[in-house]
N, C-alpha and C. Protein backbone atom coordinates (compact mmCIF):
# COMPACT_ATOMS: atom_id res chain seq x y z
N UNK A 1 111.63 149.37 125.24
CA UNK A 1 111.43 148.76 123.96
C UNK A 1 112.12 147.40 123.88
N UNK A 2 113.27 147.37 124.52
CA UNK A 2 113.68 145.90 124.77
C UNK A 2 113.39 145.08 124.97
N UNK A 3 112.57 145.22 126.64
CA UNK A 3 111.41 143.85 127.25
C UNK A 3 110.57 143.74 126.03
N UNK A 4 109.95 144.92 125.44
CA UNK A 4 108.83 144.41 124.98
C UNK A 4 109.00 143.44 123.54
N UNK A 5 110.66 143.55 122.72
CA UNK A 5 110.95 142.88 121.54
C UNK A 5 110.98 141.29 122.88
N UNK A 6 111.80 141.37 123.02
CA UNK A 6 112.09 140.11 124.35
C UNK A 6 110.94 139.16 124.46
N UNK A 7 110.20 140.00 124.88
CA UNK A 7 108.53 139.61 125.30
C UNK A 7 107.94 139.26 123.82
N UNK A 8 108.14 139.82 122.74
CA UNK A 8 107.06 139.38 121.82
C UNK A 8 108.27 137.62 121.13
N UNK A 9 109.90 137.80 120.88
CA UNK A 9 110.08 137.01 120.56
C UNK A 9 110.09 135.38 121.58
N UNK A 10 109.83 135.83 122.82
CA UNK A 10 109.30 134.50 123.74
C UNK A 10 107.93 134.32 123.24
N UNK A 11 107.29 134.81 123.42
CA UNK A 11 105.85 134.30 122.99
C UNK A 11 106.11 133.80 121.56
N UNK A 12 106.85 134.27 120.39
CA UNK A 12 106.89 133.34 119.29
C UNK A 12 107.75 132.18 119.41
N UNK A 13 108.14 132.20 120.15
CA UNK A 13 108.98 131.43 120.22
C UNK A 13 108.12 129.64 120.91
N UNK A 14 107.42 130.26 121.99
CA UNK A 14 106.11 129.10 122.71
C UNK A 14 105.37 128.97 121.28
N UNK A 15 104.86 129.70 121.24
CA UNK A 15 103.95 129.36 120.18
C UNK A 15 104.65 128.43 118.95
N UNK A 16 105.65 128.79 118.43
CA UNK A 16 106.38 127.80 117.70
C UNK A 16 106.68 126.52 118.49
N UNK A 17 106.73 126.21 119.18
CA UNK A 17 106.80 124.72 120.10
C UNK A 17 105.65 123.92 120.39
N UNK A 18 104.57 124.87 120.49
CA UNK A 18 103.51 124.34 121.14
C UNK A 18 102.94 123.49 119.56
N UNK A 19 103.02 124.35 118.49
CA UNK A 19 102.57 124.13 117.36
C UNK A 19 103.55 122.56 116.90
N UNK A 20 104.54 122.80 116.80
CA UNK A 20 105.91 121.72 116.34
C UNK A 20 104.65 120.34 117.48
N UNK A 21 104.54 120.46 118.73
CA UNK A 21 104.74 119.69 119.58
C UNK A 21 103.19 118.61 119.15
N UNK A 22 102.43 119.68 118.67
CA UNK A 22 100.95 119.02 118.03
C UNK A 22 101.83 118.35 116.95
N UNK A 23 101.78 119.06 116.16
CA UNK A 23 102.30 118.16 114.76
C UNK A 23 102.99 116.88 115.03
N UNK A 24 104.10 116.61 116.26
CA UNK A 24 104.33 115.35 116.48
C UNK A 24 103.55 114.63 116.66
N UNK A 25 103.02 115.24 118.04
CA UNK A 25 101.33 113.94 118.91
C UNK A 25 100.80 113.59 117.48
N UNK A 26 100.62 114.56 116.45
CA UNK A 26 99.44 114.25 115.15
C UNK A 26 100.08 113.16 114.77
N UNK A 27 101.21 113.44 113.96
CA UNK A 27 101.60 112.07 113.60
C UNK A 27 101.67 110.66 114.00
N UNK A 28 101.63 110.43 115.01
CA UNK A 28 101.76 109.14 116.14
C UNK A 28 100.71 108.70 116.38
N UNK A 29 99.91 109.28 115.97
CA UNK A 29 97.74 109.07 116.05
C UNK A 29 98.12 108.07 114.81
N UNK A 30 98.66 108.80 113.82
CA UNK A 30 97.72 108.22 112.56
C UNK A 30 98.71 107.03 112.16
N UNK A 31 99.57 106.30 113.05
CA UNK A 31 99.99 104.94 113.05
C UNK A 31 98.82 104.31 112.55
N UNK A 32 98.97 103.13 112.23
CA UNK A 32 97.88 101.95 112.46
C UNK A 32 98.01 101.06 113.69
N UNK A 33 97.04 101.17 114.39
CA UNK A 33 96.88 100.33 115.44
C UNK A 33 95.87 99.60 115.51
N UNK A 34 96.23 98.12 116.46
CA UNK A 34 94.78 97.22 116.93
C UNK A 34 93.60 97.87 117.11
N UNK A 35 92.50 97.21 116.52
CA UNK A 35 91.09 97.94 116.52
C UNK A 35 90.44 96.84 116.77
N UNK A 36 89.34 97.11 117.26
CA UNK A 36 88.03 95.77 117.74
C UNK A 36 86.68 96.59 117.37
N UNK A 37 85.79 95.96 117.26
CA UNK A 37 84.65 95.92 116.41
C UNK A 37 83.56 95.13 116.99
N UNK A 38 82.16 95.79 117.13
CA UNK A 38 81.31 95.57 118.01
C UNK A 38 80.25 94.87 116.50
N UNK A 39 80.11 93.52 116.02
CA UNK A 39 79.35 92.90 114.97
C UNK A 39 78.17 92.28 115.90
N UNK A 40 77.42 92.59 116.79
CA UNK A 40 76.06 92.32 117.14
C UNK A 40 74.81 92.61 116.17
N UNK A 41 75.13 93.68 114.94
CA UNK A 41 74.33 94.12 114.27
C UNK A 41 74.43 93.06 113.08
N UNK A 42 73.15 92.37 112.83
CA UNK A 42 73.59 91.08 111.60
C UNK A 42 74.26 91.97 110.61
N UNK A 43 73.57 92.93 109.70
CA UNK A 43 74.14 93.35 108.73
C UNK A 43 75.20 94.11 108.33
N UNK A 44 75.90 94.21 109.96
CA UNK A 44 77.44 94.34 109.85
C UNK A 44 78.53 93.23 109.88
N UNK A 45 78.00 92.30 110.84
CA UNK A 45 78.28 90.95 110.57
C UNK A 45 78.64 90.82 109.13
N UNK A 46 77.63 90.60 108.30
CA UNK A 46 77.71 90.18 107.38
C UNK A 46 78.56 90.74 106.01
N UNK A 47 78.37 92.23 106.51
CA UNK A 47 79.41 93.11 105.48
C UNK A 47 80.50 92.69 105.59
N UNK A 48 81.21 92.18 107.22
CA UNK A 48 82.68 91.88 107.88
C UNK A 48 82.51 90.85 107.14
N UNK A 49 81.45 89.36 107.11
CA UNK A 49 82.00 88.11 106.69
C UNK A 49 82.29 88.38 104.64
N UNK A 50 81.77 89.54 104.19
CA UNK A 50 81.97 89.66 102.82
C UNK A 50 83.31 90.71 102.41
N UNK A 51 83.66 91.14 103.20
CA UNK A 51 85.26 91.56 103.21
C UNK A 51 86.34 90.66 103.45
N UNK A 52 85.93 89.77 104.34
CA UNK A 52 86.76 88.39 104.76
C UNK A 52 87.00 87.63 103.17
N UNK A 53 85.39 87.55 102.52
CA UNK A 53 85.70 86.47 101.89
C UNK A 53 86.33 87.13 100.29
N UNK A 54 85.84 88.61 100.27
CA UNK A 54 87.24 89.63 99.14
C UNK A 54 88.63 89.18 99.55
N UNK A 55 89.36 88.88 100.63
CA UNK A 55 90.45 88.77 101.05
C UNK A 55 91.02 87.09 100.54
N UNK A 56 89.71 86.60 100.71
CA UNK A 56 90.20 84.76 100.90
C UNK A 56 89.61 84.82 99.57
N UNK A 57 89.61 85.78 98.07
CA UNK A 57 89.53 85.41 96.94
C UNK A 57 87.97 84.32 96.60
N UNK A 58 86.92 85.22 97.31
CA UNK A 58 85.49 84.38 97.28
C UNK A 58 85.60 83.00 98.15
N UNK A 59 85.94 82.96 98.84
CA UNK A 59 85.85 81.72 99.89
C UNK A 59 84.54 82.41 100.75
N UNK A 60 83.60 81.33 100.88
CA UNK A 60 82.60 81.82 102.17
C UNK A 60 83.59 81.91 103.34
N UNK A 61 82.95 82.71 103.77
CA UNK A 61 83.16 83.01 105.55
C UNK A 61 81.95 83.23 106.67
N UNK A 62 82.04 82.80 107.70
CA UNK A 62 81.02 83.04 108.65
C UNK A 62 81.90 83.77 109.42
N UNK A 63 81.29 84.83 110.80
CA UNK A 63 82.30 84.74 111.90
C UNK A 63 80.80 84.51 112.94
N UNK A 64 81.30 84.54 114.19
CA UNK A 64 80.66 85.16 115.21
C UNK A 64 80.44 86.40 115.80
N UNK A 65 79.21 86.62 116.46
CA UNK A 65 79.04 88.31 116.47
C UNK A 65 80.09 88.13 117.52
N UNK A 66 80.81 87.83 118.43
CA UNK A 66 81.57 88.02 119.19
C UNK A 66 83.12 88.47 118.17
N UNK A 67 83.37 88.05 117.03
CA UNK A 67 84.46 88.15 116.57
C UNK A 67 84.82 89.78 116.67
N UNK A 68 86.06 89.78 116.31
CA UNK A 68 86.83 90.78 116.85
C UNK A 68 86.43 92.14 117.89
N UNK A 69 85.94 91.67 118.57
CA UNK A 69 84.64 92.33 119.83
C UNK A 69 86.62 92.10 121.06
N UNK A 70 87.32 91.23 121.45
CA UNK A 70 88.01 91.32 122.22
C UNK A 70 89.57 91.69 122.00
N UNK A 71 90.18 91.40 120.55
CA UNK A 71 90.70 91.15 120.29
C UNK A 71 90.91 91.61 118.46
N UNK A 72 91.91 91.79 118.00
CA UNK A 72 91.80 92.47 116.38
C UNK A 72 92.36 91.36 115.42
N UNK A 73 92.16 89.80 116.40
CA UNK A 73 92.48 89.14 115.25
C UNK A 73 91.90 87.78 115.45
N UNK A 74 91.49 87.08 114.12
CA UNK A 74 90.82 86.01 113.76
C UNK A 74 91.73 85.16 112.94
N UNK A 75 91.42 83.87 113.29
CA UNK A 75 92.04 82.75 112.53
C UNK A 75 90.84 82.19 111.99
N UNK A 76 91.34 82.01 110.25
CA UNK A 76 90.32 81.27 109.57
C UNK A 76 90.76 79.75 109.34
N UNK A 77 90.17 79.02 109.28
CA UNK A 77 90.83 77.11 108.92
C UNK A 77 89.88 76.97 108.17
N UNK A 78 90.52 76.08 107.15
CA UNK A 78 89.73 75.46 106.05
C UNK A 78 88.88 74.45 106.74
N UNK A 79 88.10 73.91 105.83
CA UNK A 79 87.11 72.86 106.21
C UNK A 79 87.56 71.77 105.86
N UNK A 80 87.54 70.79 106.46
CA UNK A 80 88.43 69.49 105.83
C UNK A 80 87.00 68.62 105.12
N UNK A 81 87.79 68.24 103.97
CA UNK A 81 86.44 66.94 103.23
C UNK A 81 86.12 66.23 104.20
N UNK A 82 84.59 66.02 103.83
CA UNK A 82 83.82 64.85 104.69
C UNK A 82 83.38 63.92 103.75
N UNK A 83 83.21 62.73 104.26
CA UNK A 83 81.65 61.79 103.35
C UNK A 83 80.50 62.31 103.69
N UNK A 84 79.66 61.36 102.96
CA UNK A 84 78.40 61.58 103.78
C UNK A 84 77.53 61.29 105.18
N UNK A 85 79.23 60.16 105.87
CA UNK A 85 78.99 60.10 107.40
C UNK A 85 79.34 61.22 108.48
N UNK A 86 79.60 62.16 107.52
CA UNK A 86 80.69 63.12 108.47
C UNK A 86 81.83 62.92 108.97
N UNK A 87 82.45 62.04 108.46
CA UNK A 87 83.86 61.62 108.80
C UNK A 87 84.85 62.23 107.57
N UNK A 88 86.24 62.88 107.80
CA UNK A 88 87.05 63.32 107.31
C UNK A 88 87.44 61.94 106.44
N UNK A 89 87.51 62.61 104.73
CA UNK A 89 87.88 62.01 103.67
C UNK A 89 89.31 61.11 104.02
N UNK A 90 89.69 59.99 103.69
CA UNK A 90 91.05 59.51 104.14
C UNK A 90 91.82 59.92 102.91
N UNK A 91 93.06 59.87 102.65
CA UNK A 91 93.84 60.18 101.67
C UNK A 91 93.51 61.56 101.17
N UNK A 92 92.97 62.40 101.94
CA UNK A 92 93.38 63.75 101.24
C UNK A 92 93.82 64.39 102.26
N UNK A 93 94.30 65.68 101.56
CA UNK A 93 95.46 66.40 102.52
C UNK A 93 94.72 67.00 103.93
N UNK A 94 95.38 66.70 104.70
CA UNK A 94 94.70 67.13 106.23
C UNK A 94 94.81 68.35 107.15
N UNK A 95 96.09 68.92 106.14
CA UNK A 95 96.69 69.74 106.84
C UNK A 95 96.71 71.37 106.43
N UNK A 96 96.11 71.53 107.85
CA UNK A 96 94.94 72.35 107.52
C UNK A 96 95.72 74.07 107.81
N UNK A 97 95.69 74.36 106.76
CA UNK A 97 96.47 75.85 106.52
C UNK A 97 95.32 77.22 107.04
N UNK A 98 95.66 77.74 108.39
CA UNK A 98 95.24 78.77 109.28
C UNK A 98 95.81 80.00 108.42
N UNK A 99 94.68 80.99 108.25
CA UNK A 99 94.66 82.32 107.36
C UNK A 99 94.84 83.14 109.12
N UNK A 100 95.36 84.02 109.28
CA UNK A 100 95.32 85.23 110.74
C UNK A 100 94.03 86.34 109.66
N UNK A 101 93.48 86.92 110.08
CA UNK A 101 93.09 88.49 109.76
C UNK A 101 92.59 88.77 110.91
N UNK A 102 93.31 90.48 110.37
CA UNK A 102 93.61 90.96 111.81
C UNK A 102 92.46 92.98 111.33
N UNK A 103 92.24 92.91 112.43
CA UNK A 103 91.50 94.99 112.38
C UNK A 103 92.75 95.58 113.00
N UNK A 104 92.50 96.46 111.88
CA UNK A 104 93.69 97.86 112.14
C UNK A 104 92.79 99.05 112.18
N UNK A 105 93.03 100.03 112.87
CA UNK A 105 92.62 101.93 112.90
C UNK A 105 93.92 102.35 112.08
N UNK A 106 93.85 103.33 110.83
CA UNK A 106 94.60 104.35 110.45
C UNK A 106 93.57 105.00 109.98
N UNK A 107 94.45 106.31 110.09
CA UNK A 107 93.77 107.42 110.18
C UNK A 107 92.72 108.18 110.31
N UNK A 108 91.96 107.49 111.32
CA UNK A 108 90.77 107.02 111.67
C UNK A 108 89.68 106.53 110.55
N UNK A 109 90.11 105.34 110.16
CA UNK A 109 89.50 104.27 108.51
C UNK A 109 89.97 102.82 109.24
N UNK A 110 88.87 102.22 109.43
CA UNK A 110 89.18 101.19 109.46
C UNK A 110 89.30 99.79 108.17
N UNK A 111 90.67 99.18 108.54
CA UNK A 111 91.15 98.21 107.47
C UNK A 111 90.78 96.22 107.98
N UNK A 112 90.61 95.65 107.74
CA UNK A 112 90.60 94.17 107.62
C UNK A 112 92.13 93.52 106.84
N UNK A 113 93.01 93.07 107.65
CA UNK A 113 93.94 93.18 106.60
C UNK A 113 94.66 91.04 106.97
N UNK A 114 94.74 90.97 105.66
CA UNK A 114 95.44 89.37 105.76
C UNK A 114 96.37 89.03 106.16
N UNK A 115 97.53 88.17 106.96
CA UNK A 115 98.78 88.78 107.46
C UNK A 115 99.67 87.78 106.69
N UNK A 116 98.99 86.81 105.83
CA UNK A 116 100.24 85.95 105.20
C UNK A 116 100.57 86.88 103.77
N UNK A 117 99.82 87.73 103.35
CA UNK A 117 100.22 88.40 102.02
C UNK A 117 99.74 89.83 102.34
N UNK A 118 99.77 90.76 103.24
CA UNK A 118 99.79 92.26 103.85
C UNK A 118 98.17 92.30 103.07
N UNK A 119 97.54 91.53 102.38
CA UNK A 119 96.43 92.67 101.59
C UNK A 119 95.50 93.03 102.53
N UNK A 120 94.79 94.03 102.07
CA UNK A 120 93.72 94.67 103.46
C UNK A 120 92.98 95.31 102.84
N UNK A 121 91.67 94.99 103.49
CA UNK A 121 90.22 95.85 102.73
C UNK A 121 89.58 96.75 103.65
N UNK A 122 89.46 98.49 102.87
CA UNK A 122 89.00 99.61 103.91
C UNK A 122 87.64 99.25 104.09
N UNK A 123 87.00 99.37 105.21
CA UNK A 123 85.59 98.77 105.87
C UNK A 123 85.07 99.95 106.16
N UNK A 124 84.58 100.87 104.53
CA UNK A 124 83.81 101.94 105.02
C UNK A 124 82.88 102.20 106.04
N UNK A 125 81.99 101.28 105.88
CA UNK A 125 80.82 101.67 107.09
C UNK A 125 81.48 100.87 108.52
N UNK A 126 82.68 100.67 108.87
CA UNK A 126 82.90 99.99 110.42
C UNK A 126 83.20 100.94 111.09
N UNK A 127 83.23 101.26 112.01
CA UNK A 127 83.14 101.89 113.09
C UNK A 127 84.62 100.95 114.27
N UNK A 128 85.40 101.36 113.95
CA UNK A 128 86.43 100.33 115.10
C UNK A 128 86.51 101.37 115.92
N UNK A 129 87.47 100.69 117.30
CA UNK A 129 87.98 101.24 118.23
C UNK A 129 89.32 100.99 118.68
N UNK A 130 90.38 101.58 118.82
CA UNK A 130 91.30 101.72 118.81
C UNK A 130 91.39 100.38 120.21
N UNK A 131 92.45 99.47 120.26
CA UNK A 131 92.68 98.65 121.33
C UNK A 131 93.31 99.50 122.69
């Protein structure tokens, strides 16, 4: 009767570890990490360039279908004034203030998020991939 208490409190005993040992791995998944994003499809494209421009407070945005395809982050630059020769306006400000947005994975939801003010928009229909 001994072995067999012995024997049943080892087996609870694995089983309590094995269980503890998931619950860690679980947690460490649902970090947020670099994500990249396959926008070959226009009308995902375009959902991405209308989350961009929720972020930049209605600013148009374009990207390229290549955008965040290598990499989970994009730099936006303003457009500097032109005339009507295409030459940059003289006397106005030149200096040209770079936005980062970057793709994150949590909890398997992908986010679009701004990095000069943390805000970030969930991109129901994206599909990311963890970097």
């Amino acid at each position: 009767m001994r072995i067999e208490n012995r024997w049943r409190k080892r087996n609870a005993i694995l089983i309590i570890s094995a269980l503890l040992q998931g619950a860690c791995m679980a947690t460490v998944s649902n970090a947020a990490v670099p994500a990249t994003i396959d926008l070959s499809d226009q009308d995902d494209k375009l959902k991405m360039q209308q989350a961009a421009s929720e972020l930049l407070f209605g600013r148009s945005v374009r990207f390229a279908s290549t955008a965040f395809t290598l990499t989970n982050k994009v730099v936006i630059e303003r457009v500097a004034a032109k005339d009507e020769r295409g030459l940059i306006i003289e006397g106005r400000n030149t200096k040209n203030d770079a936005i980062e947005l970057s793709l994150w994975l949590e909890n398997q939801k992908c986010y679009l998020r701004r990095s000069d003010n943390d805000t970030s928009v969930l991109l129901v229909w994206a599909h990311c991939r963890a970097l």
